[in-house]
PDB file of N, CA and C in Angstrom:
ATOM      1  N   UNK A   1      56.837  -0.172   4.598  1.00  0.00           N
ATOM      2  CA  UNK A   1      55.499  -0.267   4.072  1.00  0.00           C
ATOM      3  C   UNK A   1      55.120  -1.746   3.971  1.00  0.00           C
ATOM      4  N   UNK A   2      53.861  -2.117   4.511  1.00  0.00           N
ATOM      5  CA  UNK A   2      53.444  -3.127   4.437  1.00  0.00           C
ATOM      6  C   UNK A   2      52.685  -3.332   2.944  1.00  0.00           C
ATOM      7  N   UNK A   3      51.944  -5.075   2.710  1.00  0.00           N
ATOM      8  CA  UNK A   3      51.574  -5.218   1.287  1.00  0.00           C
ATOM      9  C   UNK A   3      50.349  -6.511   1.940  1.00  0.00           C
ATOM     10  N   UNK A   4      49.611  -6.624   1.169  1.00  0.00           N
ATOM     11  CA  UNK A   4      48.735  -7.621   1.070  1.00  0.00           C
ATOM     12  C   UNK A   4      48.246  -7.574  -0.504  1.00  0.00           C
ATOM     13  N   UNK A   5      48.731  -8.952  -0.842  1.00  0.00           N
ATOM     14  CA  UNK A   5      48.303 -10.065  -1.444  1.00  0.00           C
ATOM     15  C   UNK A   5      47.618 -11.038  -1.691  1.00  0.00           C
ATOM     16  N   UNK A   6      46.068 -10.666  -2.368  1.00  0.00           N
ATOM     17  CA  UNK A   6      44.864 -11.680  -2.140  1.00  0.00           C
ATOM     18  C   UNK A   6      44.775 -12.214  -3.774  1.00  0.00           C
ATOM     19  N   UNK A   7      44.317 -13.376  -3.143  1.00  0.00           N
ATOM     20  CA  UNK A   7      44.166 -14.002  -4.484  1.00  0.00           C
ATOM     21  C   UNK A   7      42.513 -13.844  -5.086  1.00  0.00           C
ATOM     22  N   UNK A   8      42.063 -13.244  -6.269  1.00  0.00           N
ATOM     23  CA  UNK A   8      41.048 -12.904  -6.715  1.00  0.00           C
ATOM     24  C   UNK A   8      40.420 -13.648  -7.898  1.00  0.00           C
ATOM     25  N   UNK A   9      40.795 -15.037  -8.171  1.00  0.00           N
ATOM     26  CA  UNK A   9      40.043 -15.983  -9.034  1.00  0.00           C
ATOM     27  C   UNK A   9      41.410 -15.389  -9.903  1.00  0.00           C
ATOM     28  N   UNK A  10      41.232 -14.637 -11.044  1.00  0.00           N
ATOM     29  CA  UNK A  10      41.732 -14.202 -12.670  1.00  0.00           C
ATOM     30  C   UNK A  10      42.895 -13.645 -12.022  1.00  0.00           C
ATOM     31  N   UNK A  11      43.250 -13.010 -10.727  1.00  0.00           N
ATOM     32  CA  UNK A  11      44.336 -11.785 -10.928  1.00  0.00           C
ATOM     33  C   UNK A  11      44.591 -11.654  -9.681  1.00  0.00           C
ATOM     34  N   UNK A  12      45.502 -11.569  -9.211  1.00  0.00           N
ATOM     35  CA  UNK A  12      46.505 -11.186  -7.467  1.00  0.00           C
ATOM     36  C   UNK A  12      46.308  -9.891  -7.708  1.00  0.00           C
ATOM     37  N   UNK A  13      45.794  -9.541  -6.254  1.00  0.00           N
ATOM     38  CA  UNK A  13      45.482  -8.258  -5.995  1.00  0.00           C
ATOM     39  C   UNK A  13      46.443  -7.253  -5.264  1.00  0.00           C
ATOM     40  N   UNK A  14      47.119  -6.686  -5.277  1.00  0.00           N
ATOM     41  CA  UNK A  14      48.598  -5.992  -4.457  1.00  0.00           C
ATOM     42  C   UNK A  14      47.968  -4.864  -3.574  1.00  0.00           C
ATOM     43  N   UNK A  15      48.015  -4.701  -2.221  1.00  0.00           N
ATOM     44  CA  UNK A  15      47.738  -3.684  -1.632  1.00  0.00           C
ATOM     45  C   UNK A  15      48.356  -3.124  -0.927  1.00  0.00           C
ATOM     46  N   UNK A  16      48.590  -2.017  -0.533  1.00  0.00           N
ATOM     47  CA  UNK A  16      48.989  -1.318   0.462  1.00  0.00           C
ATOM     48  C   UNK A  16      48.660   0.305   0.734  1.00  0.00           C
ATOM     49  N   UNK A  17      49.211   0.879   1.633  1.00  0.00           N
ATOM     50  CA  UNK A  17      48.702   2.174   2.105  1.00  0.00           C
ATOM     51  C   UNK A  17      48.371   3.704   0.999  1.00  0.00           C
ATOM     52  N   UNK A  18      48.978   2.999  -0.130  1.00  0.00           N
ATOM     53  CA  UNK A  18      48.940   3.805  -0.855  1.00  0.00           C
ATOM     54  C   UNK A  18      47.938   3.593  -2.040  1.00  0.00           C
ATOM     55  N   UNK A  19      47.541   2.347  -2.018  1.00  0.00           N
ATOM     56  CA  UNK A  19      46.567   1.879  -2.848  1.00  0.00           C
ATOM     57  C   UNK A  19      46.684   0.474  -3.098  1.00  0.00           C
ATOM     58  N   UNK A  20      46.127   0.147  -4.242  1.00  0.00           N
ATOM     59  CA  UNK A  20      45.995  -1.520  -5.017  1.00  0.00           C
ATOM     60  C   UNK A  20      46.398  -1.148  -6.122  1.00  0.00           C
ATOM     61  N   UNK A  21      46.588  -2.296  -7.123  1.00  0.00           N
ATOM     62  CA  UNK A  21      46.761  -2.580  -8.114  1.00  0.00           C
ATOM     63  C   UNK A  21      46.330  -4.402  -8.533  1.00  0.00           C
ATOM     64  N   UNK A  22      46.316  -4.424  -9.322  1.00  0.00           N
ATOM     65  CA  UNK A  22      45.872  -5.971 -10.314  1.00  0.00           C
ATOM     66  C   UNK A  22      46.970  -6.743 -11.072  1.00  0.00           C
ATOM     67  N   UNK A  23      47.098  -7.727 -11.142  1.00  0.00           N
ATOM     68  CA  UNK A  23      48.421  -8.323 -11.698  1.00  0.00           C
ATOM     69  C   UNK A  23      47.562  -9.864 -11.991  1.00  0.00           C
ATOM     70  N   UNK A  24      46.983  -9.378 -13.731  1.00  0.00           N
ATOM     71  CA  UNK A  24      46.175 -10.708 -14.190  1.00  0.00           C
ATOM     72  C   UNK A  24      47.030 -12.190 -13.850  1.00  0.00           C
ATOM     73  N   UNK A  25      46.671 -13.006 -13.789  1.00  0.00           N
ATOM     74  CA  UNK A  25      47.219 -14.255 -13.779  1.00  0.00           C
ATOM     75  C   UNK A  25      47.670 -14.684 -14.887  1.00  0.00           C
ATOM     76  N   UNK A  26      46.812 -14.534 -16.085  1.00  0.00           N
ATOM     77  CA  UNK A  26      47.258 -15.498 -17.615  1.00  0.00           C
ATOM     78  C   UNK A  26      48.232 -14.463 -18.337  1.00  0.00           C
ATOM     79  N   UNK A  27      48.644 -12.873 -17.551  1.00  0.00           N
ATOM     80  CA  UNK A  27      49.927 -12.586 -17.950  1.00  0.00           C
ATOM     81  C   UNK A  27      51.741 -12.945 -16.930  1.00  0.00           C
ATOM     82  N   UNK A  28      51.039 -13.599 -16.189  1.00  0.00           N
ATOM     83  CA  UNK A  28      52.206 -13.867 -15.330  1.00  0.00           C
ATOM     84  C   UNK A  28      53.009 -14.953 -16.212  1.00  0.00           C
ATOM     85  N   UNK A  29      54.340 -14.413 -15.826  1.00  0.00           N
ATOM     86  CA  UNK A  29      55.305 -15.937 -16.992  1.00  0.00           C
ATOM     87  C   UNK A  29      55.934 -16.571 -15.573  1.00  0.00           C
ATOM     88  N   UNK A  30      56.558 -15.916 -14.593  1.00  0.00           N
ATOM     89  CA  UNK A  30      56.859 -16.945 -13.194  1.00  0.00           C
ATOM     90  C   UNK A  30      56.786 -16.012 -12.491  1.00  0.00           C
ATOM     91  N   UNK A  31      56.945 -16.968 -11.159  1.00  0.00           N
ATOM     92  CA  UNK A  31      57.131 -16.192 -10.217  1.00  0.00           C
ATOM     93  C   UNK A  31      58.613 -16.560  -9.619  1.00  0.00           C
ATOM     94  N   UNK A  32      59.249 -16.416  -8.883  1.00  0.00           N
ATOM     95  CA  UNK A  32      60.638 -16.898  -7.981  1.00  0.00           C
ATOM     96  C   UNK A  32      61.310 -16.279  -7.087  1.00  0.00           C
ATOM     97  N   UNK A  33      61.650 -16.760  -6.401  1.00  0.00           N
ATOM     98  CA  UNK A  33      62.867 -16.589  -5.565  1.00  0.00           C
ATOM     99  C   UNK A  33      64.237 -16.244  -6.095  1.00  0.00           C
ATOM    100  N   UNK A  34      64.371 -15.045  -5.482  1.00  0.00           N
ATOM    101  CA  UNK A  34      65.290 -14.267  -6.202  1.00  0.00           C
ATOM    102  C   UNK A  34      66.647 -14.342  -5.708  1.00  0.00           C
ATOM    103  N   UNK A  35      66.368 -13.489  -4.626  1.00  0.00           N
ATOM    104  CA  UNK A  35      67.973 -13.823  -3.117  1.00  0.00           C
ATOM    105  C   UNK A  35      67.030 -13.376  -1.752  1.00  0.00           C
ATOM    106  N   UNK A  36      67.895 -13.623  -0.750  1.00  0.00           N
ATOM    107  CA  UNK A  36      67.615 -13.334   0.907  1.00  0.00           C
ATOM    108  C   UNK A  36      66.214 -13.380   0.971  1.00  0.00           C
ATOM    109  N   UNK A  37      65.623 -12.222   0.763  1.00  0.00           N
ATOM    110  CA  UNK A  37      64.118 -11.879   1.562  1.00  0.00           C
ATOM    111  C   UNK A  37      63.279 -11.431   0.131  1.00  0.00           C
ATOM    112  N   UNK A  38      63.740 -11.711  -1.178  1.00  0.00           N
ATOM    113  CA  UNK A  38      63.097 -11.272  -2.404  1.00  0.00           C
ATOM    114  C   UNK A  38      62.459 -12.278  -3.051  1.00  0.00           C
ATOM    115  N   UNK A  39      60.861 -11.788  -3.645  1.00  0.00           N
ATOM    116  CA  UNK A  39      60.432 -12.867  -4.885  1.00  0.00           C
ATOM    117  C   UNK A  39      60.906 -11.618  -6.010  1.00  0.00           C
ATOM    118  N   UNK A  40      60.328 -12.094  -7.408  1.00  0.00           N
ATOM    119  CA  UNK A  40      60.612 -11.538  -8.244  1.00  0.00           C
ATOM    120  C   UNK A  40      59.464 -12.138  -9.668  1.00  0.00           C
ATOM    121  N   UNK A  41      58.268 -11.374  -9.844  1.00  0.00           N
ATOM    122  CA  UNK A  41      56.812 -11.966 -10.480  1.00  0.00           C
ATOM    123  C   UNK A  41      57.358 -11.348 -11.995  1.00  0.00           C
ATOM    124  N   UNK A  42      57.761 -12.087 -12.990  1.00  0.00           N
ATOM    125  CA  UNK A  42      57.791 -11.549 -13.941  1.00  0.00           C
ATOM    126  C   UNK A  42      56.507 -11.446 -15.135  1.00  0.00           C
ATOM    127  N   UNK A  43      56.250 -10.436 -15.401  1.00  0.00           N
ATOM    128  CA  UNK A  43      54.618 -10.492 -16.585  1.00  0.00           C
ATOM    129  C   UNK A  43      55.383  -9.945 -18.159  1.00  0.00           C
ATOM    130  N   UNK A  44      54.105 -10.362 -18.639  1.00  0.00           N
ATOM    131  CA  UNK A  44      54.250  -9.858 -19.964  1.00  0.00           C
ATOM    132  C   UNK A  44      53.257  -8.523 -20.452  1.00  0.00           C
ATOM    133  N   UNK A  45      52.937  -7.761 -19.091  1.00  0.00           N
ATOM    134  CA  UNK A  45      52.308  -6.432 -19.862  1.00  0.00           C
ATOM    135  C   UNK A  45      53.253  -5.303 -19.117  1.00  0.00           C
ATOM    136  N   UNK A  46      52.865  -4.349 -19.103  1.00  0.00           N
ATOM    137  CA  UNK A  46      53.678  -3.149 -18.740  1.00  0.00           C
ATOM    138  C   UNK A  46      54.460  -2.967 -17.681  1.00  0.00           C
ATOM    139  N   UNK A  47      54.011  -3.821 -16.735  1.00  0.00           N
ATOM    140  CA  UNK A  47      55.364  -3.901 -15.275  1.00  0.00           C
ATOM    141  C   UNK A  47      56.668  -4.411 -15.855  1.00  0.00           C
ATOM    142  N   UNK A  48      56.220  -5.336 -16.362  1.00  0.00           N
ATOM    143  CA  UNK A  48      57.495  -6.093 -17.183  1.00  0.00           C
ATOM    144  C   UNK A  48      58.389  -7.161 -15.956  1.00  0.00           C
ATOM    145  N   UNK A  49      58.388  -7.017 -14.686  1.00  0.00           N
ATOM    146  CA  UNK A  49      58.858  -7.247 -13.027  1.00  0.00           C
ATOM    147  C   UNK A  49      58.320  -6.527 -12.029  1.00  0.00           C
ATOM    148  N   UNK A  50      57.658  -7.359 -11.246  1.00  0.00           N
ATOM    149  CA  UNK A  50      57.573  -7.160  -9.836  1.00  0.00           C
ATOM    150  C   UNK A  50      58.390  -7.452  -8.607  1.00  0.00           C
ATOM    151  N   UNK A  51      58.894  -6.429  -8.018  1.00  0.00           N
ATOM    152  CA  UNK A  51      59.917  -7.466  -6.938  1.00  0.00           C
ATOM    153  C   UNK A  51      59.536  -7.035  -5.610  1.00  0.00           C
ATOM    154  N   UNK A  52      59.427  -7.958  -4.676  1.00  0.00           N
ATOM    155  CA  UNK A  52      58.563  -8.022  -3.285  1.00  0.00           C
ATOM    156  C   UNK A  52      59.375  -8.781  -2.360  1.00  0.00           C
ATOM    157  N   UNK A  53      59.571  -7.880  -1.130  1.00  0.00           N
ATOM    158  CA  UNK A  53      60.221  -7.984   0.365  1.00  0.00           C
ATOM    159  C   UNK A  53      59.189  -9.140   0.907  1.00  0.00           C
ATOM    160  N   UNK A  54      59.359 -10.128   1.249  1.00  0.00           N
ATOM    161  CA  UNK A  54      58.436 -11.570   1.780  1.00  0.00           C
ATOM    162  C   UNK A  54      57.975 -10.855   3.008  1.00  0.00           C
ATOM    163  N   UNK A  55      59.129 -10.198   3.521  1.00  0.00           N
ATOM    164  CA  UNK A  55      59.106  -9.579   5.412  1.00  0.00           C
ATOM    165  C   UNK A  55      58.089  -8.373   5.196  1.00  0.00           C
ATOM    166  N   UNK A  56      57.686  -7.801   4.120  1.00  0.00           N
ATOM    167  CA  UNK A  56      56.995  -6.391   3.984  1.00  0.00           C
ATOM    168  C   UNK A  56      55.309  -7.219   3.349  1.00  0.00           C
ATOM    169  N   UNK A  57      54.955  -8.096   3.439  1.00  0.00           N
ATOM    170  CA  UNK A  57      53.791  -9.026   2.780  1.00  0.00           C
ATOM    171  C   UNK A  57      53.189  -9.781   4.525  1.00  0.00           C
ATOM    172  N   UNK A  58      52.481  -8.952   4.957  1.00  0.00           N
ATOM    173  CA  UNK A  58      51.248  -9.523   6.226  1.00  0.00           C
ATOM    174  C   UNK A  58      50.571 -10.412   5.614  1.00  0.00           C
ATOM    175  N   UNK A  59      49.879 -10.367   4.124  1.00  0.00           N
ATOM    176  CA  UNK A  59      48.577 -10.987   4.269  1.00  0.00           C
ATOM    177  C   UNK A  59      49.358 -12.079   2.381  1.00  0.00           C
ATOM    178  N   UNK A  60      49.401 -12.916   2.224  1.00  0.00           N
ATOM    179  CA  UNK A  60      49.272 -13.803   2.761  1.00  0.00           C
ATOM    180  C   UNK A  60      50.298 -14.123   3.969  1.00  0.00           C
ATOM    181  N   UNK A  61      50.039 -15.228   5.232  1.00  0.00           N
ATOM    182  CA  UNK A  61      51.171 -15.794   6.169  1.00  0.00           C
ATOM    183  C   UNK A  61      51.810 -16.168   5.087  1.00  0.00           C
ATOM    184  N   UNK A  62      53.346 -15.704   5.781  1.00  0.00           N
ATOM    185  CA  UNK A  62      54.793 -16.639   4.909  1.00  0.00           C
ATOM    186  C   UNK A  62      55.457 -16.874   5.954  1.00  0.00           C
ATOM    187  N   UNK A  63      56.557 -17.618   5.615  1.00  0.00           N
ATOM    188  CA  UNK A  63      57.611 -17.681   6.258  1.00  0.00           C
ATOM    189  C   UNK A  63      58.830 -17.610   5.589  1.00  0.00           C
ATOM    190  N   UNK A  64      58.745 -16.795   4.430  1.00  0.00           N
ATOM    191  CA  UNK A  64      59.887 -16.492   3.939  1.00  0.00           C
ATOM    192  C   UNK A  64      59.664 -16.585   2.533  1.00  0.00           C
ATOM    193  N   UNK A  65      60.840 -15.515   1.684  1.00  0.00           N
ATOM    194  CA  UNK A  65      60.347 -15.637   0.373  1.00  0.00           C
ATOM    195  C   UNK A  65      60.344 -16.712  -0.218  1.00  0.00           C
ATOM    196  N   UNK A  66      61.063 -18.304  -0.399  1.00  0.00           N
ATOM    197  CA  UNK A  66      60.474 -19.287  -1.091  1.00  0.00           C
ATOM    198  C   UNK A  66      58.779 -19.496  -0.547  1.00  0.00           C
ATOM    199  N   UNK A  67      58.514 -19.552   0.490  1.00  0.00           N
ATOM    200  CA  UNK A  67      57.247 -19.773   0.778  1.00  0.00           C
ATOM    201  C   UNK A  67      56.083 -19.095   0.017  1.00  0.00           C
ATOM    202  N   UNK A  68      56.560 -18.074   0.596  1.00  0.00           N
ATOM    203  CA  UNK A  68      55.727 -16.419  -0.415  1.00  0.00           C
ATOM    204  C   UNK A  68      55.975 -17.071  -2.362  1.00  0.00           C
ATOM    205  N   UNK A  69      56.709 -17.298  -2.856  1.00  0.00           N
ATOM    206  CA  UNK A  69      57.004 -17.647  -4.420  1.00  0.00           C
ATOM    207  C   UNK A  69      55.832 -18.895  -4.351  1.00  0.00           C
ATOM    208  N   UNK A  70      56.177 -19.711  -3.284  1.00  0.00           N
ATOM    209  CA  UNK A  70      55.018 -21.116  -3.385  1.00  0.00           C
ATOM    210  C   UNK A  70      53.258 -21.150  -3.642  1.00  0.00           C
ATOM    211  N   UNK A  71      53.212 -20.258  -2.776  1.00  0.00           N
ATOM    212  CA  UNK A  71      52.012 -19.883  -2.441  1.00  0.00           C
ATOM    213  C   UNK A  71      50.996 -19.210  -3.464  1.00  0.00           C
ATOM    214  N   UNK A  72      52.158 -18.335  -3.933  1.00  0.00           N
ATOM    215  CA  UNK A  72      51.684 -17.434  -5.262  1.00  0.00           C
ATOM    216  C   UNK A  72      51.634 -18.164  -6.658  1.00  0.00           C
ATOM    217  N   UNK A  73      52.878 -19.090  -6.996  1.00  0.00           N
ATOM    218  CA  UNK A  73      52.769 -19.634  -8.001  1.00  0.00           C
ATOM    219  C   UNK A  73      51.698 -21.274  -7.578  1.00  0.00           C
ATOM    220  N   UNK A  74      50.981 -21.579  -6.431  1.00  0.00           N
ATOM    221  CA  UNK A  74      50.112 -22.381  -6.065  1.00  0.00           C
ATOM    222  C   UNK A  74      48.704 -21.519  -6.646  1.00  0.00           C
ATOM    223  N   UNK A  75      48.598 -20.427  -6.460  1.00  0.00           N
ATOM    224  CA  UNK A  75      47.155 -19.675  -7.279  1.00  0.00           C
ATOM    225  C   UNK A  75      47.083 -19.238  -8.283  1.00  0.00           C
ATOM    226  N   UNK A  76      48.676 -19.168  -9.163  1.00  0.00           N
ATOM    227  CA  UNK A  76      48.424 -19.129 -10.263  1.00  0.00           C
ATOM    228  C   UNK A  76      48.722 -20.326 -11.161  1.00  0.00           C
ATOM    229  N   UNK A  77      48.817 -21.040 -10.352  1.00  0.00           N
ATOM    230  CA  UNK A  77      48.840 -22.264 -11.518  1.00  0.00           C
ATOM    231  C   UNK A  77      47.685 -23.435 -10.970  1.00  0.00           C
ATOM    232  N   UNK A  78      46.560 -22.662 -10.455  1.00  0.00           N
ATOM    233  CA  UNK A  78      45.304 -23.324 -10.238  1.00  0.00           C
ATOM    234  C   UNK A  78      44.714 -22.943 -10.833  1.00  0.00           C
ATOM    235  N   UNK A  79      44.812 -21.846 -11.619  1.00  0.00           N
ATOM    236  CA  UNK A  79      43.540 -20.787 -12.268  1.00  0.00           C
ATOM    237  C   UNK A  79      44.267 -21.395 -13.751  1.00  0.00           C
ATOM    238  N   UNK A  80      44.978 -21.000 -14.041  1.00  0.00           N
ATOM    239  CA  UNK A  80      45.869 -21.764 -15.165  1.00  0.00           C
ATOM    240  C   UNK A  80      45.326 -23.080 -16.071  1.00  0.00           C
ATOM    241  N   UNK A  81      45.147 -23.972 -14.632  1.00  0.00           N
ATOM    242  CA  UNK A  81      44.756 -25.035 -15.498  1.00  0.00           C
ATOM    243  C   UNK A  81      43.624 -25.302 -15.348  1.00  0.00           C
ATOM    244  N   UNK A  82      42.486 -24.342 -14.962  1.00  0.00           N
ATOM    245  CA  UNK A  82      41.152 -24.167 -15.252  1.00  0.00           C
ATOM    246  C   UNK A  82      40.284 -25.033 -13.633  1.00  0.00           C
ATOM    247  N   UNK A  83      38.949 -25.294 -13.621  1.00  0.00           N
ATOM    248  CA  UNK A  83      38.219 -25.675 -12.778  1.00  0.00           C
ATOM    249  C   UNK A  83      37.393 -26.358 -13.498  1.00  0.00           C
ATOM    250  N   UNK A  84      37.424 -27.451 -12.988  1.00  0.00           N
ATOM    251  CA  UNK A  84      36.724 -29.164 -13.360  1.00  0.00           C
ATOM    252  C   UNK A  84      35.537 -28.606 -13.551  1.00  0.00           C
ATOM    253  N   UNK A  85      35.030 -29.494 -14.617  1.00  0.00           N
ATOM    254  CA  UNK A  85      33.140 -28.761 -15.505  1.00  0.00           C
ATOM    255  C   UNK A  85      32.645 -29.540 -14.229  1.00  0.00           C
ATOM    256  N   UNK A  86      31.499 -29.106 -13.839  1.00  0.00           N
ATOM    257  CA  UNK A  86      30.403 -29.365 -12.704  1.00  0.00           C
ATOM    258  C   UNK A  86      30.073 -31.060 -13.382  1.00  0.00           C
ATOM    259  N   UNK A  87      29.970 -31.977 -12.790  1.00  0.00           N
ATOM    260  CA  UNK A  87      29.386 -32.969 -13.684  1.00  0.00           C
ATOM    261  C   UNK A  87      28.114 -33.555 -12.816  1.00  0.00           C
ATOM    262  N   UNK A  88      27.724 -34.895 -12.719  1.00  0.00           N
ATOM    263  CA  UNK A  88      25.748 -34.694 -13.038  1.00  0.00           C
ATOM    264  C   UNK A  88      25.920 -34.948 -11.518  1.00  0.00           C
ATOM    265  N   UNK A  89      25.134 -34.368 -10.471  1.00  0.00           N
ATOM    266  CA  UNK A  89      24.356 -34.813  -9.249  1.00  0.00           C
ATOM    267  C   UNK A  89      23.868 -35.702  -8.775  1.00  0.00           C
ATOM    268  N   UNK A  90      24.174 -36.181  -7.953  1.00  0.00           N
ATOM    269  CA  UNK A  90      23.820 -37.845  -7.399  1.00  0.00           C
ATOM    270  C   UNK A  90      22.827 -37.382  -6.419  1.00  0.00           C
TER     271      UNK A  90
END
């Protein structure tokens, strides 16, 4: 089974043939590299762990699960530390 993984501003979106699901960002505590071909997204609401095949993830491109851990903990730790206030127009 394949998976796609989009990043949605607040929350990574998980998809595949069987459906979606949501995985907020400001409950994520890490993400990592686990062993061989595994990440491993740990939260603090009811999943409690997510664990994901890098080789079973089309959408985002990886090249392997550190990459896949990079990528993911790169969008959640952009949203994290917020988006610069608009400041005045030149």
């Amino acid at each position: 089974m394949s998976y796609q993984i989009n990043d949605t501003g607040a929350s990574l979106r998980f998809t595949s043939g069987d459906g979606f699901f949501f995985v907020m960002k400001h409950h994520i505590k890490a993400i990592r590299y686990v062993r061989d071909d595994m990440i491993k997204v740990d939260t603090g609401c009811c999943f409690d762990s997510l664990f994901i095949h890098a080789s079973q993830v089309t959408i985002p491109d990886n090249t392997g699960a550190n990459n896949l851990a990079d990528i993911l903990n790169g969008w959640t730790t952009q949203f994290l530390q917020g988006y610069p206030e608009p400041g005045p127009s030149d």
